[in-house]
N, C-alpha and C. Protein backbone atom coordinates (compact mmCIF):
# COMPACT_ATOMS: atom_id res chain seq x y z
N UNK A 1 -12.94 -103.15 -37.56
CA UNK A 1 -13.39 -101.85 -37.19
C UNK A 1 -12.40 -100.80 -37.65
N UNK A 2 -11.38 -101.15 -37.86
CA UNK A 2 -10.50 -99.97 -38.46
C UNK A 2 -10.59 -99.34 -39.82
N UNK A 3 -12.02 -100.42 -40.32
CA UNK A 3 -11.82 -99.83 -41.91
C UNK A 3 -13.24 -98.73 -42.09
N UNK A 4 -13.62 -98.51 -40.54
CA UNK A 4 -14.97 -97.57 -40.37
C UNK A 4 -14.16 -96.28 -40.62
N UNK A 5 -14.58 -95.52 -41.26
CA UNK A 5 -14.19 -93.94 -41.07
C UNK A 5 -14.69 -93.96 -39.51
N UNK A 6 -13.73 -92.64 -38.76
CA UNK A 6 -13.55 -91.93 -37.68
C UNK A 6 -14.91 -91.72 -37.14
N UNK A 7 -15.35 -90.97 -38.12
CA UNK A 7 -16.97 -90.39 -37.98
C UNK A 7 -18.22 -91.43 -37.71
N UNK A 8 -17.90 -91.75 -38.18
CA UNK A 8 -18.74 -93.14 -38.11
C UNK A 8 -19.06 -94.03 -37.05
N UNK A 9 -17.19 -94.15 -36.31
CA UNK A 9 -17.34 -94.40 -35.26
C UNK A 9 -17.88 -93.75 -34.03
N UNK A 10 -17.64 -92.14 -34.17
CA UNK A 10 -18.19 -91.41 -33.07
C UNK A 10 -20.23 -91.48 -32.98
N UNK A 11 -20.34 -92.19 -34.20
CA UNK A 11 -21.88 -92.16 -33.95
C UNK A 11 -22.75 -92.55 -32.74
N UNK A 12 -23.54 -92.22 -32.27
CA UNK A 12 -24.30 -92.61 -31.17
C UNK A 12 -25.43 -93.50 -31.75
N UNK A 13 -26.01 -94.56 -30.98
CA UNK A 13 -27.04 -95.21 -32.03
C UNK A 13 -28.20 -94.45 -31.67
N UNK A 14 -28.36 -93.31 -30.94
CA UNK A 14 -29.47 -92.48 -30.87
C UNK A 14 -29.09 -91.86 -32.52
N UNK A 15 -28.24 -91.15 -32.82
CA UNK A 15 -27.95 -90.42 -34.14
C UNK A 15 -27.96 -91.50 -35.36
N UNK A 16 -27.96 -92.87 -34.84
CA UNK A 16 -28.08 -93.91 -36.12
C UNK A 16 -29.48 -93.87 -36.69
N UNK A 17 -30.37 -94.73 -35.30
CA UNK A 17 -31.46 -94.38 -35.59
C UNK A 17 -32.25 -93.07 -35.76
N UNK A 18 -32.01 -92.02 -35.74
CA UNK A 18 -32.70 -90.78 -36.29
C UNK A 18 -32.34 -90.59 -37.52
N UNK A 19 -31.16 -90.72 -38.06
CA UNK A 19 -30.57 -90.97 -39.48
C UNK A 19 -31.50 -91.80 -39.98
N UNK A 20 -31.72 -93.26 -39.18
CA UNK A 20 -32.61 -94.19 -39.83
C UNK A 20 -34.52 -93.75 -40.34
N UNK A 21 -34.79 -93.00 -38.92
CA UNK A 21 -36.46 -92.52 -38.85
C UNK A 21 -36.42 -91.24 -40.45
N UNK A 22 -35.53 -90.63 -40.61
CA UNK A 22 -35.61 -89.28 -41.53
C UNK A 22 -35.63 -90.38 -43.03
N UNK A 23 -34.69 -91.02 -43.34
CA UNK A 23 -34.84 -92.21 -44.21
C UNK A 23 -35.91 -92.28 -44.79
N UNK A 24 -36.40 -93.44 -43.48
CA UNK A 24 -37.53 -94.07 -43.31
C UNK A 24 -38.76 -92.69 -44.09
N UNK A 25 -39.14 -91.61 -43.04
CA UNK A 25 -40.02 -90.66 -43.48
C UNK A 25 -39.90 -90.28 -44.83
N UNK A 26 -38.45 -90.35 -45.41
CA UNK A 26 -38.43 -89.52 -46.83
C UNK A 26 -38.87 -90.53 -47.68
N UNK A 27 -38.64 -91.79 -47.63
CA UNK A 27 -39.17 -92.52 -48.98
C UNK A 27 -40.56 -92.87 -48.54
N UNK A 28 -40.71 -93.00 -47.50
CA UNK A 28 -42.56 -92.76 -47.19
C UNK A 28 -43.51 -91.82 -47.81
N UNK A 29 -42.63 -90.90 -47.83
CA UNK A 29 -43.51 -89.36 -48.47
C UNK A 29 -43.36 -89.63 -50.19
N UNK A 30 -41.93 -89.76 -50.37
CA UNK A 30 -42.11 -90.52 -51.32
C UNK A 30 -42.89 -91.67 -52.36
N UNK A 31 -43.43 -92.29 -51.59
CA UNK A 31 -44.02 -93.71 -51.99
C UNK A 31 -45.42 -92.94 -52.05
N UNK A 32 -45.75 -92.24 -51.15
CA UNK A 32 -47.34 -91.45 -50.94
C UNK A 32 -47.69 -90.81 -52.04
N UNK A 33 -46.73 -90.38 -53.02
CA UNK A 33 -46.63 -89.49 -54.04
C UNK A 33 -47.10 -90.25 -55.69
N UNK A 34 -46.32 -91.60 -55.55
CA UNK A 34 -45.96 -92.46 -56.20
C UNK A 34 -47.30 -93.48 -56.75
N UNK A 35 -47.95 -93.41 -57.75
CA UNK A 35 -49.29 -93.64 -57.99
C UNK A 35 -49.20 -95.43 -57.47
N UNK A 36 -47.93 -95.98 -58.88
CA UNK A 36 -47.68 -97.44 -58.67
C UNK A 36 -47.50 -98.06 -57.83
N UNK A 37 -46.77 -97.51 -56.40
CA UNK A 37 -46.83 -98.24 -55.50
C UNK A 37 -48.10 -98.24 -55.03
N UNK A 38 -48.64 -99.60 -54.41
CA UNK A 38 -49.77 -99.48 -53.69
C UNK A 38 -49.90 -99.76 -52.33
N UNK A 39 -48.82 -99.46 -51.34
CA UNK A 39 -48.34 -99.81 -49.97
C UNK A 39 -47.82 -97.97 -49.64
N UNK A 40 -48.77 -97.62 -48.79
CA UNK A 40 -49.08 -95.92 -48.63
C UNK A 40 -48.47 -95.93 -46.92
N UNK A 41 -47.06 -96.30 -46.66
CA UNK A 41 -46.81 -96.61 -45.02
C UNK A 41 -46.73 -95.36 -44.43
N UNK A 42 -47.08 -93.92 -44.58
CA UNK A 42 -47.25 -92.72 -44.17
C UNK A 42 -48.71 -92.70 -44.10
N UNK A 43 -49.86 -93.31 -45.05
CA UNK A 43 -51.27 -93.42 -44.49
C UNK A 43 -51.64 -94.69 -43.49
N UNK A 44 -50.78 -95.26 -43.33
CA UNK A 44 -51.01 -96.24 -42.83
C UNK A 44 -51.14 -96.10 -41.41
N UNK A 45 -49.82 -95.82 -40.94
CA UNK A 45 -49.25 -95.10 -40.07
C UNK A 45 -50.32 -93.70 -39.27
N UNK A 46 -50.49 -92.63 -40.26
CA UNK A 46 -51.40 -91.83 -39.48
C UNK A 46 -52.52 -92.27 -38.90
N UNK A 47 -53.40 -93.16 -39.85
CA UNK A 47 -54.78 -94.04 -39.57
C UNK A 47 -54.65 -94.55 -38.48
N UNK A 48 -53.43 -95.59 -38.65
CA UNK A 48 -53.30 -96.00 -36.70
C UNK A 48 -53.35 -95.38 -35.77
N UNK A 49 -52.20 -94.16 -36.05
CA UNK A 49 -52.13 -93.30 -34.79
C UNK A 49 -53.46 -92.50 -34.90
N UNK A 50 -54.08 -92.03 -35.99
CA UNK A 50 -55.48 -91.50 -35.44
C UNK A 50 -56.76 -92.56 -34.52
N UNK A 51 -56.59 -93.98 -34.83
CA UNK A 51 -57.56 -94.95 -34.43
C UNK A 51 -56.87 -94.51 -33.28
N UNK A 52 -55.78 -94.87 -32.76
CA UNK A 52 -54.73 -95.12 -31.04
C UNK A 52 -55.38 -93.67 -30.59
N UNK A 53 -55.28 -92.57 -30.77
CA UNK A 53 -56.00 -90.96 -30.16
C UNK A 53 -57.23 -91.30 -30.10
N UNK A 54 -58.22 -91.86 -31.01
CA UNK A 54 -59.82 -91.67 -30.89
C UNK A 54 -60.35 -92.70 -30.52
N UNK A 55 -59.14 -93.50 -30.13
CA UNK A 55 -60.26 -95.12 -29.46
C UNK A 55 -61.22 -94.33 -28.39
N UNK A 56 -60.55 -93.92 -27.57
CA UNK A 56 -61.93 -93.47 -26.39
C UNK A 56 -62.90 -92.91 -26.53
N UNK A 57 -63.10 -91.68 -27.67
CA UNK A 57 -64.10 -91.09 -28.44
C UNK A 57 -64.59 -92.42 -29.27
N UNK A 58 -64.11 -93.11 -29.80
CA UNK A 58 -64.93 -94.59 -30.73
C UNK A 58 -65.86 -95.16 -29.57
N UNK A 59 -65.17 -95.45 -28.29
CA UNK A 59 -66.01 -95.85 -27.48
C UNK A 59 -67.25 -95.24 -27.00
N UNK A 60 -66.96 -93.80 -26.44
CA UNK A 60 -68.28 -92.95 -25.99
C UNK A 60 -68.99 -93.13 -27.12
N UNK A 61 -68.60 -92.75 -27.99
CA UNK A 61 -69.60 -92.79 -29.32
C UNK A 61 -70.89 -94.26 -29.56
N UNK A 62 -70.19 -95.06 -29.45
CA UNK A 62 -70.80 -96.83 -29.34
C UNK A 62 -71.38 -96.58 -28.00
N UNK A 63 -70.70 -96.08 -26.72
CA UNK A 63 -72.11 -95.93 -25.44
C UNK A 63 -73.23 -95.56 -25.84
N UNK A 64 -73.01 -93.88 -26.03
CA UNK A 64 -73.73 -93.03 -26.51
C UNK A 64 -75.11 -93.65 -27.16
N UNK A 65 -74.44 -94.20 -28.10
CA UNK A 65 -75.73 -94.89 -29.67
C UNK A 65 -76.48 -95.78 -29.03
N UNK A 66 -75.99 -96.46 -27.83
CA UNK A 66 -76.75 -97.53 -27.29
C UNK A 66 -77.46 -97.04 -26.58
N UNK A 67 -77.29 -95.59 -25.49
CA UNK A 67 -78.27 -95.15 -24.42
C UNK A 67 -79.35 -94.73 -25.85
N UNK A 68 -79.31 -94.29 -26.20
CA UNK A 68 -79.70 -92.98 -27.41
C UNK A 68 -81.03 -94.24 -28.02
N UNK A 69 -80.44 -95.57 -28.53
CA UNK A 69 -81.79 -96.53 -28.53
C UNK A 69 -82.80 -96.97 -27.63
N UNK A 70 -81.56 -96.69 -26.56
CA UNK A 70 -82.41 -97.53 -25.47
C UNK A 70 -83.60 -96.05 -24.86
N UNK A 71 -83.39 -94.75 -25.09
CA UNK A 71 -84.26 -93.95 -25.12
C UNK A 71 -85.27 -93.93 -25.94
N UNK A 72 -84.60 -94.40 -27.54
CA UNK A 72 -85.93 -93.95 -28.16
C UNK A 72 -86.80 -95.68 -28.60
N UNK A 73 -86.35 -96.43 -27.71
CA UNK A 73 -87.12 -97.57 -26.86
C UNK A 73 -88.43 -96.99 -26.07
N UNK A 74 -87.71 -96.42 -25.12
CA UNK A 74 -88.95 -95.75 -24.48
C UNK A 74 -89.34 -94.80 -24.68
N UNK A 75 -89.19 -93.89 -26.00
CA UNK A 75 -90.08 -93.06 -26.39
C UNK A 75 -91.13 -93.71 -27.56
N UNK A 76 -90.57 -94.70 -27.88
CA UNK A 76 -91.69 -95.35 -28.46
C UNK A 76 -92.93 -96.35 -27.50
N UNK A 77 -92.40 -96.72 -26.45
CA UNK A 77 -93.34 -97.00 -25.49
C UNK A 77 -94.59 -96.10 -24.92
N UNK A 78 -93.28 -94.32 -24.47
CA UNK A 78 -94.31 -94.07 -24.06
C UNK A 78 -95.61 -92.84 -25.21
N UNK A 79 -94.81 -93.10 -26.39
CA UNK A 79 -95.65 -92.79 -27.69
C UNK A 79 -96.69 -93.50 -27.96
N UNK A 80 -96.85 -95.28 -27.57
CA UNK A 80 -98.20 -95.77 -27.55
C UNK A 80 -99.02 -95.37 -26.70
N UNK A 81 -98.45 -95.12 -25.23
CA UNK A 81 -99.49 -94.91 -23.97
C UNK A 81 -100.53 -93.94 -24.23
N UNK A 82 -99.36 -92.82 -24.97
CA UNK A 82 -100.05 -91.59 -25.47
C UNK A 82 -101.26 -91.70 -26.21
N UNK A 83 -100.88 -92.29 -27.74
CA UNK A 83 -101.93 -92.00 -28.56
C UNK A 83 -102.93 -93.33 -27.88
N UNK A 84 -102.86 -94.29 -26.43
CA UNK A 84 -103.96 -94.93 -26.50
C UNK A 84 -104.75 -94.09 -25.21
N UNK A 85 -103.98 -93.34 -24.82
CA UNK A 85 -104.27 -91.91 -24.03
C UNK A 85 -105.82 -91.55 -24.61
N UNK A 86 -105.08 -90.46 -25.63
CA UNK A 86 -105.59 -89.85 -26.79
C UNK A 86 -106.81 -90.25 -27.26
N UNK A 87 -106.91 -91.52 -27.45
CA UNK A 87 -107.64 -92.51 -28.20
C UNK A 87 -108.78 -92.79 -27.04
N UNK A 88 -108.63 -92.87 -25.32
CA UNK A 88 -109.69 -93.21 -24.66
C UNK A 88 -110.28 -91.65 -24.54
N UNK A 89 -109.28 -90.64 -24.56
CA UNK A 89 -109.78 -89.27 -24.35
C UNK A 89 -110.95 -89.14 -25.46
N UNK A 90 -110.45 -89.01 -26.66
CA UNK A 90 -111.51 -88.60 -27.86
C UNK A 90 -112.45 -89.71 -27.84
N UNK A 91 -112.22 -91.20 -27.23
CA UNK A 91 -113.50 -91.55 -27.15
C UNK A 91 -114.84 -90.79 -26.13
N UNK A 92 -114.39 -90.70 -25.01
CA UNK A 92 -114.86 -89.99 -23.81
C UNK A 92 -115.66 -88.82 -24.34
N UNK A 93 -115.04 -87.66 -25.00
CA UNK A 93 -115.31 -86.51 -25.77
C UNK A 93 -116.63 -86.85 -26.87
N UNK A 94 -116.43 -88.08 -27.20
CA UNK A 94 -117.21 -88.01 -28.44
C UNK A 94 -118.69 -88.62 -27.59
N UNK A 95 -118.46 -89.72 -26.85
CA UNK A 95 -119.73 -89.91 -25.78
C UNK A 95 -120.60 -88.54 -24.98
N UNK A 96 -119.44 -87.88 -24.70
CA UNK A 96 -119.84 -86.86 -24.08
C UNK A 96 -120.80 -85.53 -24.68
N UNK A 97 -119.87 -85.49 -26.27
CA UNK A 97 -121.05 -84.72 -26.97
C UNK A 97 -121.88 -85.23 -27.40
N UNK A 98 -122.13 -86.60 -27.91
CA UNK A 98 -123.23 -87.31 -28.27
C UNK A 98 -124.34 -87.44 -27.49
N UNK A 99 -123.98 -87.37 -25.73
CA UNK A 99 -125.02 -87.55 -24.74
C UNK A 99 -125.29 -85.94 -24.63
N UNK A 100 -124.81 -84.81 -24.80
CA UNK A 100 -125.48 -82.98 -24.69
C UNK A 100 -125.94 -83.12 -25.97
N UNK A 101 -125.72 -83.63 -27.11
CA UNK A 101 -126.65 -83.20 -28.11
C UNK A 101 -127.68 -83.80 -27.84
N UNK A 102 -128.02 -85.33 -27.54
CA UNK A 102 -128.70 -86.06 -27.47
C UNK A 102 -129.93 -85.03 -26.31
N UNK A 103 -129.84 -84.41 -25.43
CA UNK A 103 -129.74 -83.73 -24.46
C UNK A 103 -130.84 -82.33 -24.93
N UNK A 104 -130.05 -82.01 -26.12
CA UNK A 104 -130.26 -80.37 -26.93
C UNK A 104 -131.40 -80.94 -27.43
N UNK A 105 -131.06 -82.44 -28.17
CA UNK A 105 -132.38 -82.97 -29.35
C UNK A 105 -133.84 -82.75 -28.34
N UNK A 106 -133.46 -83.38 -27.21
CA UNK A 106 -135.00 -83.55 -26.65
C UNK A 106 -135.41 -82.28 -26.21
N UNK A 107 -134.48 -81.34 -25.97
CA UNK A 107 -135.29 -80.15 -25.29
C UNK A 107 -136.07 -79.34 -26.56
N UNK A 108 -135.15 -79.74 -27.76
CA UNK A 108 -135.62 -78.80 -28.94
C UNK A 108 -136.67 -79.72 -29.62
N UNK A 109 -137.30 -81.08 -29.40
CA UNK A 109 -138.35 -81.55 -29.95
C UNK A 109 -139.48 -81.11 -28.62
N UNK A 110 -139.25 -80.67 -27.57
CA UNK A 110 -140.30 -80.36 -26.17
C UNK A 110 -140.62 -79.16 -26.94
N UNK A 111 -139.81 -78.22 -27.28
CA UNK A 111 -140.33 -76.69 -27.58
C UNK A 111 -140.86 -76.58 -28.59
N UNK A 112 -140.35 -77.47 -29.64
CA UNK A 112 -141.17 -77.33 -31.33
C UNK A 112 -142.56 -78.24 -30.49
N UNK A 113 -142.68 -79.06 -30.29
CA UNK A 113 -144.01 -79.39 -29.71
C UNK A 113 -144.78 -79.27 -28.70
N UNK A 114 -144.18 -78.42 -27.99
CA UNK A 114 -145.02 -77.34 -27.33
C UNK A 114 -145.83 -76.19 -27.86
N UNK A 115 -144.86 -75.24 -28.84
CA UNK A 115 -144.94 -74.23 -29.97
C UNK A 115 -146.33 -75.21 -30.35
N UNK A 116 -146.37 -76.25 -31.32
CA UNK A 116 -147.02 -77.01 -32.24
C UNK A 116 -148.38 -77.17 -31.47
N UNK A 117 -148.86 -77.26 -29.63
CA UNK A 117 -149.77 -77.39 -29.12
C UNK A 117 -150.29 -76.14 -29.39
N UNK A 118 -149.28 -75.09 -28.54
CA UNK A 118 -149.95 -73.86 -28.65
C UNK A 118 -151.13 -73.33 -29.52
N UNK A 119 -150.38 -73.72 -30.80
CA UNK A 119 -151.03 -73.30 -32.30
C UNK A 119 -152.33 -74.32 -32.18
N UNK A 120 -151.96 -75.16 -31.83
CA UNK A 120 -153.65 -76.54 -32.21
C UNK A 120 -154.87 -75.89 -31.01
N UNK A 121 -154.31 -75.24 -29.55
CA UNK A 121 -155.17 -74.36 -28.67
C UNK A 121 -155.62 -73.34 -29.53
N UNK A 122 -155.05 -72.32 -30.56
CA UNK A 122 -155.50 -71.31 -30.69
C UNK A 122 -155.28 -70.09 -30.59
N UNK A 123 -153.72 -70.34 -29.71
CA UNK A 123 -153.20 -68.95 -29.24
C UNK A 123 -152.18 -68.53 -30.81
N UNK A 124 -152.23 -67.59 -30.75
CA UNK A 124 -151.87 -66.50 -31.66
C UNK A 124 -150.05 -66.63 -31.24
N UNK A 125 -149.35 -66.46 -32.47
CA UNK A 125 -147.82 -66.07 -32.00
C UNK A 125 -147.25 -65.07 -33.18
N UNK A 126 -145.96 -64.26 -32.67
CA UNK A 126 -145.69 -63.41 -33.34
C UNK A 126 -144.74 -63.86 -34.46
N UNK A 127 -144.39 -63.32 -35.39
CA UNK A 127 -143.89 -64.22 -36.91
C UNK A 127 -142.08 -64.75 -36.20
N UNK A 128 -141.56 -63.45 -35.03
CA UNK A 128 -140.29 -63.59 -34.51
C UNK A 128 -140.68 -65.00 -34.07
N UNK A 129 -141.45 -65.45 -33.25
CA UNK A 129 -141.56 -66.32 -32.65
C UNK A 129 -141.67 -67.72 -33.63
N UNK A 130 -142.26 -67.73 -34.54
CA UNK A 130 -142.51 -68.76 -35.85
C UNK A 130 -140.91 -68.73 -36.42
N UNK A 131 -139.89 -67.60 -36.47
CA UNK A 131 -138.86 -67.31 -36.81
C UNK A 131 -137.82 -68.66 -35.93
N UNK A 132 -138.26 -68.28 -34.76
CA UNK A 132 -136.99 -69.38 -33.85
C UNK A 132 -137.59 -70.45 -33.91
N UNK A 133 -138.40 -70.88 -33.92
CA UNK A 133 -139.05 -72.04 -33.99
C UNK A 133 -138.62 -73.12 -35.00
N UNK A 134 -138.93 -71.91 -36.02
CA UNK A 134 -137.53 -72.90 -37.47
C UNK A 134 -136.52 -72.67 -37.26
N UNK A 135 -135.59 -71.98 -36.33
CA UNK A 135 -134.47 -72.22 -36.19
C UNK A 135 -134.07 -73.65 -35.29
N UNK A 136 -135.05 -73.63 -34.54
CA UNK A 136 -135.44 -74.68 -33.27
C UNK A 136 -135.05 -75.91 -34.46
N UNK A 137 -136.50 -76.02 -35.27
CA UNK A 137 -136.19 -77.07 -35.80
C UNK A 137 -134.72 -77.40 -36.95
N UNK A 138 -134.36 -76.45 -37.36
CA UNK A 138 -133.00 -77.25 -38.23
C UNK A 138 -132.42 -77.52 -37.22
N UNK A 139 -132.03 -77.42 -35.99
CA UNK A 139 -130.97 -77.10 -35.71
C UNK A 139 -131.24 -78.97 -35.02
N UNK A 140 -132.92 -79.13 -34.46
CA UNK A 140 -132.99 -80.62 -34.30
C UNK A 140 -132.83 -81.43 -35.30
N UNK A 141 -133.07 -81.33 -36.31
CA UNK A 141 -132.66 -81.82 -37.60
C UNK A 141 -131.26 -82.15 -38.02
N UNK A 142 -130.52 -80.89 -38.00
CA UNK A 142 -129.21 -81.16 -37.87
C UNK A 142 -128.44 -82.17 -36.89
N UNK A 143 -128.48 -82.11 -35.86
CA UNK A 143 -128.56 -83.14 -34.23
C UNK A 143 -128.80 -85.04 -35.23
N UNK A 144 -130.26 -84.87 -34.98
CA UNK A 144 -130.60 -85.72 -35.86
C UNK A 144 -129.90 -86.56 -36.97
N UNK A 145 -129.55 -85.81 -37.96
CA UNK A 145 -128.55 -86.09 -38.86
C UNK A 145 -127.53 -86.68 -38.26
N UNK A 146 -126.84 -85.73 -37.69
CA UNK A 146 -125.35 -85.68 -37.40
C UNK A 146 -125.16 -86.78 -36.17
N UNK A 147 -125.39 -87.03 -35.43
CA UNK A 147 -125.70 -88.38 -34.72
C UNK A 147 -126.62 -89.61 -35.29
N UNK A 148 -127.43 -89.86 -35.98
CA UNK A 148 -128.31 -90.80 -36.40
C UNK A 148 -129.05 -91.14 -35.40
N UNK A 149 -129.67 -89.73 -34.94
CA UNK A 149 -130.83 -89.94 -34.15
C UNK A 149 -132.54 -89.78 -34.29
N UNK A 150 -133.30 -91.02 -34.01
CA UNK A 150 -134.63 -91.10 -35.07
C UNK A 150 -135.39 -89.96 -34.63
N UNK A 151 -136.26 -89.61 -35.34
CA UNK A 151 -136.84 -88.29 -35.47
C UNK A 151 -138.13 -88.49 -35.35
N UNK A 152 -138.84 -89.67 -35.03
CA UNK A 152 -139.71 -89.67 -34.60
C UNK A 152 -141.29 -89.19 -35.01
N UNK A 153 -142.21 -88.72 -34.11
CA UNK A 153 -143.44 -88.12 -35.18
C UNK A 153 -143.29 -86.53 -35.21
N UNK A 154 -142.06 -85.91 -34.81
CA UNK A 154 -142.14 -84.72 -34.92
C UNK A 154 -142.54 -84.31 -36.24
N UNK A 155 -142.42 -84.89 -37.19
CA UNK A 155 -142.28 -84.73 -39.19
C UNK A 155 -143.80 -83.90 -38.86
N UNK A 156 -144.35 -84.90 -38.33
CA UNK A 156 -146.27 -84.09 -38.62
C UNK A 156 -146.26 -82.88 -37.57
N UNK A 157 -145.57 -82.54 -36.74
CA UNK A 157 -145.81 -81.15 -35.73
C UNK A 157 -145.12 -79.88 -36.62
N UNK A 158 -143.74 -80.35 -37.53
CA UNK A 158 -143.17 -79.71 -38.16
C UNK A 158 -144.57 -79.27 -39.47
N UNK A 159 -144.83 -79.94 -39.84
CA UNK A 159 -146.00 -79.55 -40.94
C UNK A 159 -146.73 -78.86 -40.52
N UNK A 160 -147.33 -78.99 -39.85
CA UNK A 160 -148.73 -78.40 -38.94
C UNK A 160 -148.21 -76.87 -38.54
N UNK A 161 -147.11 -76.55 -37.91
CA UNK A 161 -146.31 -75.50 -37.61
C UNK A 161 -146.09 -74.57 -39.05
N UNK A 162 -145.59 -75.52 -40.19
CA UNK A 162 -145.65 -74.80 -41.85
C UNK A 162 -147.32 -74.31 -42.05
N UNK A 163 -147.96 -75.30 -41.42
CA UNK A 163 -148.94 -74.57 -42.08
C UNK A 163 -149.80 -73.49 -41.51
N UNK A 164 -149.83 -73.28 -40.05
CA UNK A 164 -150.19 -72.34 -39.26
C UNK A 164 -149.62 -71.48 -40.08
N UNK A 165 -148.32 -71.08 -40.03
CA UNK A 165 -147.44 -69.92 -40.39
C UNK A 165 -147.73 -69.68 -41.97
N UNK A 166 -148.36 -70.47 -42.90
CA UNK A 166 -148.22 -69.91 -44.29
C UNK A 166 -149.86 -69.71 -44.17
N UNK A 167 -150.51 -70.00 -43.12
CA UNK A 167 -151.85 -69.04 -43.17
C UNK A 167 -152.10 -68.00 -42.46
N UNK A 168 -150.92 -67.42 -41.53
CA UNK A 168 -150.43 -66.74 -40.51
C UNK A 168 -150.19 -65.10 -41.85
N UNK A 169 -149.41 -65.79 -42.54
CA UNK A 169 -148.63 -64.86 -43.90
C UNK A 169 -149.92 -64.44 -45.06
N UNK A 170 -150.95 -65.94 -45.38
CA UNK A 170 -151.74 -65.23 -46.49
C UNK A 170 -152.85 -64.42 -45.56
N UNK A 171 -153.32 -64.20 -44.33
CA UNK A 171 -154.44 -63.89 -43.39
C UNK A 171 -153.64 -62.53 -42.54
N UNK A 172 -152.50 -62.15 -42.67
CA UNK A 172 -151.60 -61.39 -41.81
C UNK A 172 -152.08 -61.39 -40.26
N UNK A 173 -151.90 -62.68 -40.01
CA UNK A 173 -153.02 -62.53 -38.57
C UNK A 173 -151.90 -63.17 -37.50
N UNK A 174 -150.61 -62.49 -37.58
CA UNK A 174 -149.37 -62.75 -36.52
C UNK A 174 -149.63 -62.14 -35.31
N UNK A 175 -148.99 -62.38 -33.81
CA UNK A 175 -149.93 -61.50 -32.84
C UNK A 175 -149.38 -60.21 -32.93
């Protein structure tokens, strides 16, 4: 020990090792710089200490993702209920207008063949009235169509009605 310089001896090994850590840091920064080396102990080092700070955020994060499936678990559950919801609703809807048209059809084949008696009695009608009457009928026609509902012998009351009215027009004899 006598061949230590003075100074040397007064060192504290707190002042050794900080001598040692500044070292250490400078050829670290060093080496970081340094393409050839491929041992980066200043990235190494931060990466850890950033993993060691964000483990607990790594964790919430991995909770998180798992509630977050396990929600859109049951939003896909209750996304089937829905569209089979949906699916008994618009059936319901579509029964429902099928049975009022069905409904419209018969009242509008009663009036075109009522209209159609009238004319075979004799009574006189005004051209307005021959007017709704064909509206009467597209509109059973349409019904008809649009449901595939049979149409029955109205075809010959519909004629009979054309032809009152186009001798109604050459005779001008409307009431």
């Amino acid at each position: 020990m006598e061949h230590l310089p003075e100074w040397l001896m007064m060192l504290r090994v707190r002042d050794i090792l900080s001598f040692l850590a500044w070292v250490f840091l400078g050829i670290s920064v060093l080496m970081e710089f340094v393409e050839k080396i491929p041992v980066k102990p200043l990235s190494i080092f931060v990466k850890w200490l950033g993993e060691l700070v964000n483990k607990d955020v790594a964790m919430k994060i991995d909770e998180l993702a798992i509630e977050v499936s396990k929600l859109a678990e049951k939003d896909k559950d209750q996304d089937k209920k829905l569209q089979k919801l949906k699916s008994n609703m618009d059936d319901r809807f579509e029964e429902s207008e099928k049975s009022s048209s069905k409904k419209e059809k018969d009242r509008l084949r009663g009036e075109i063949i009522s209209f159609s008696d009238t004319c075979r009695l004799g009574q006189k009608h005004s051209k307005a009235q021959f007017e709704n009457v064909f509206r009467n009928i597209t509109s059973y026609n349409n019904i008809c169509k649009t449901y595939n509902f049979e149409n029955h012998y109205i075809d010959q009351e519909i004629e009979y009605i054309n032809e009152v009215y186009q001798d109604c027009l050459k005779n001008n004899n409307f009431l």
